[in-house]
C-alpha atoms as a PDB file:
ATOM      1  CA  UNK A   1       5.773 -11.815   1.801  1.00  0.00           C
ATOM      2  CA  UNK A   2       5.879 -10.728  -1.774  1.00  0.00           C
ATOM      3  CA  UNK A   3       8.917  -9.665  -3.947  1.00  0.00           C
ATOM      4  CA  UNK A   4       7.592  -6.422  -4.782  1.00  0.00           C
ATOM      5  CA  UNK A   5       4.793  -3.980  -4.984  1.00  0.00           C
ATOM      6  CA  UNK A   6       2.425  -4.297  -8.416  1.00  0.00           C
ATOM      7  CA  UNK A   7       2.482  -0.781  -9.149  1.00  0.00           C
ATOM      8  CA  UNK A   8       1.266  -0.959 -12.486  1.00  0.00           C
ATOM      9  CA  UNK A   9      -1.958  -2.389 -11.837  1.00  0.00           C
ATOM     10  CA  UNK A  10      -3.883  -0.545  -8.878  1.00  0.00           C
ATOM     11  CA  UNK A  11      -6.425  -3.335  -7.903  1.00  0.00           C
ATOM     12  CA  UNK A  12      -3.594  -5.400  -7.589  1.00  0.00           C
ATOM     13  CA  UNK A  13      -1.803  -2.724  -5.752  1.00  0.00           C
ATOM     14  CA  UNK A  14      -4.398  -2.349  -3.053  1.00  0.00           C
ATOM     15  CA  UNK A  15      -5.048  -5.775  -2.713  1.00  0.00           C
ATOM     16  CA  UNK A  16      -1.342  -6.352  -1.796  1.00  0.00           C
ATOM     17  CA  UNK A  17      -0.971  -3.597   0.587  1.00  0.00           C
ATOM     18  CA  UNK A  18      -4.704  -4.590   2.479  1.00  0.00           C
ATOM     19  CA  UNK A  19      -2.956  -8.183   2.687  1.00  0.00           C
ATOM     20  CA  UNK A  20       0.011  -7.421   3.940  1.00  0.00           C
ATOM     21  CA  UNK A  21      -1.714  -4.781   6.667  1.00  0.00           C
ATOM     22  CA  UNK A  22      -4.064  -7.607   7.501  1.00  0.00           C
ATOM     23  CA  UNK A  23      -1.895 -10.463   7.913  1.00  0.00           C
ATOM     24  CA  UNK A  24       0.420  -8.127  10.413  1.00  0.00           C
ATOM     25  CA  UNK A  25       3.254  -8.452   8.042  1.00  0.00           C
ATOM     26  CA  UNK A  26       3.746  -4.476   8.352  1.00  0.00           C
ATOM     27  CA  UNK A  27       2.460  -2.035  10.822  1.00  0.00           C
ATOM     28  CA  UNK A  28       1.326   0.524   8.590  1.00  0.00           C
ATOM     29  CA  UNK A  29       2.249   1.786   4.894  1.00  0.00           C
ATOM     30  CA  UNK A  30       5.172   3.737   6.041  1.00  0.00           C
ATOM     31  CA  UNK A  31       6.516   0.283   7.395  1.00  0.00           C
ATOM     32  CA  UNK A  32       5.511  -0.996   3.655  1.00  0.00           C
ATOM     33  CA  UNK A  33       6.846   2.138   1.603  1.00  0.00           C
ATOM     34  CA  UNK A  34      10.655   1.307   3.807  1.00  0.00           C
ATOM     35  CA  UNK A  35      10.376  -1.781   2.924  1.00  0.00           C
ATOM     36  CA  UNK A  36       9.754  -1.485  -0.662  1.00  0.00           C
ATOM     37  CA  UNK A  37      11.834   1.671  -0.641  1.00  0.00           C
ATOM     38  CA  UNK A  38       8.837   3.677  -2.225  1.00  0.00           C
ATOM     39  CA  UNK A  39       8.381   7.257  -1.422  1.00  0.00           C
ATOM     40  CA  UNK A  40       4.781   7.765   0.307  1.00  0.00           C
ATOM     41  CA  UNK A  41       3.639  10.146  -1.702  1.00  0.00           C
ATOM     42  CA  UNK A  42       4.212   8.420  -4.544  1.00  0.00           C
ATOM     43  CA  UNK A  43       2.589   5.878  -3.791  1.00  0.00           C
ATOM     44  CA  UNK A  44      -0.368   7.369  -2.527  1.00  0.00           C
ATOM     45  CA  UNK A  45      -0.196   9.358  -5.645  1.00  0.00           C
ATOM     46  CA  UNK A  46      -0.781   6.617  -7.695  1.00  0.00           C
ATOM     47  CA  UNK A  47      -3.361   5.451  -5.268  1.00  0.00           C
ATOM     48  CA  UNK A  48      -5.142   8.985  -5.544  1.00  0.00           C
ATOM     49  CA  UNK A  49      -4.912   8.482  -9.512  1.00  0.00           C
ATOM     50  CA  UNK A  50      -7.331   5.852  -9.194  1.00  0.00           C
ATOM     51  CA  UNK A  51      -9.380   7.176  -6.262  1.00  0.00           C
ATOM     52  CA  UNK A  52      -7.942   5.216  -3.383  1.00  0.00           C
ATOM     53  CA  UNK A  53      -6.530   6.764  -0.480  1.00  0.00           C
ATOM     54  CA  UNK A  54      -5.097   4.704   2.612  1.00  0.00           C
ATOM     55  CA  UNK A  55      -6.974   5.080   6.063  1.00  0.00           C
ATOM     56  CA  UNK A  56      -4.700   5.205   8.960  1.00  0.00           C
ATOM     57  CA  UNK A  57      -7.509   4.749  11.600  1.00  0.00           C
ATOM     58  CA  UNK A  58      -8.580   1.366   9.852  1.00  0.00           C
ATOM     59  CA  UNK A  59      -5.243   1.065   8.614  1.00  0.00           C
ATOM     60  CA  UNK A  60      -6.356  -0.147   5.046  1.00  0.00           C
ATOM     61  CA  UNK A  61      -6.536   1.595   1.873  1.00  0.00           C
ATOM     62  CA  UNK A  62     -10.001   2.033   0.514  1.00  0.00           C
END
């Protein structure tokens, strides 16, 4: 588990949340957003900035 989300670096960002989605440490990102206590929309706001968006039927962000 890691202390907290990298939000200042995006590749970073979506490595983290693929890895913790992979290894079955969350369920999805609204398990990882409660966790982190990180409001969805931001967070796929700053995804978006950067033209990621999070996949709920392959439960990644791409």
């Amino acid at each position: 588990m890691i202390d907290h989300l990298p939000l200042s670096d995006t590749a970073m960002l979506v490595s983290a949340i693929n890895r913790l989605l992979r290894d079955g440490e969350f369920e999805d990102l609204d398990d990882i957003c409660s966790y982190y206590e990180i409001p969805r929309g931001e967070l796929e706001e700053k995804l978006g900035s950067q033209g990621f968006q999070y996949d709920e039927a392959l439960n990644s962000v791409r």
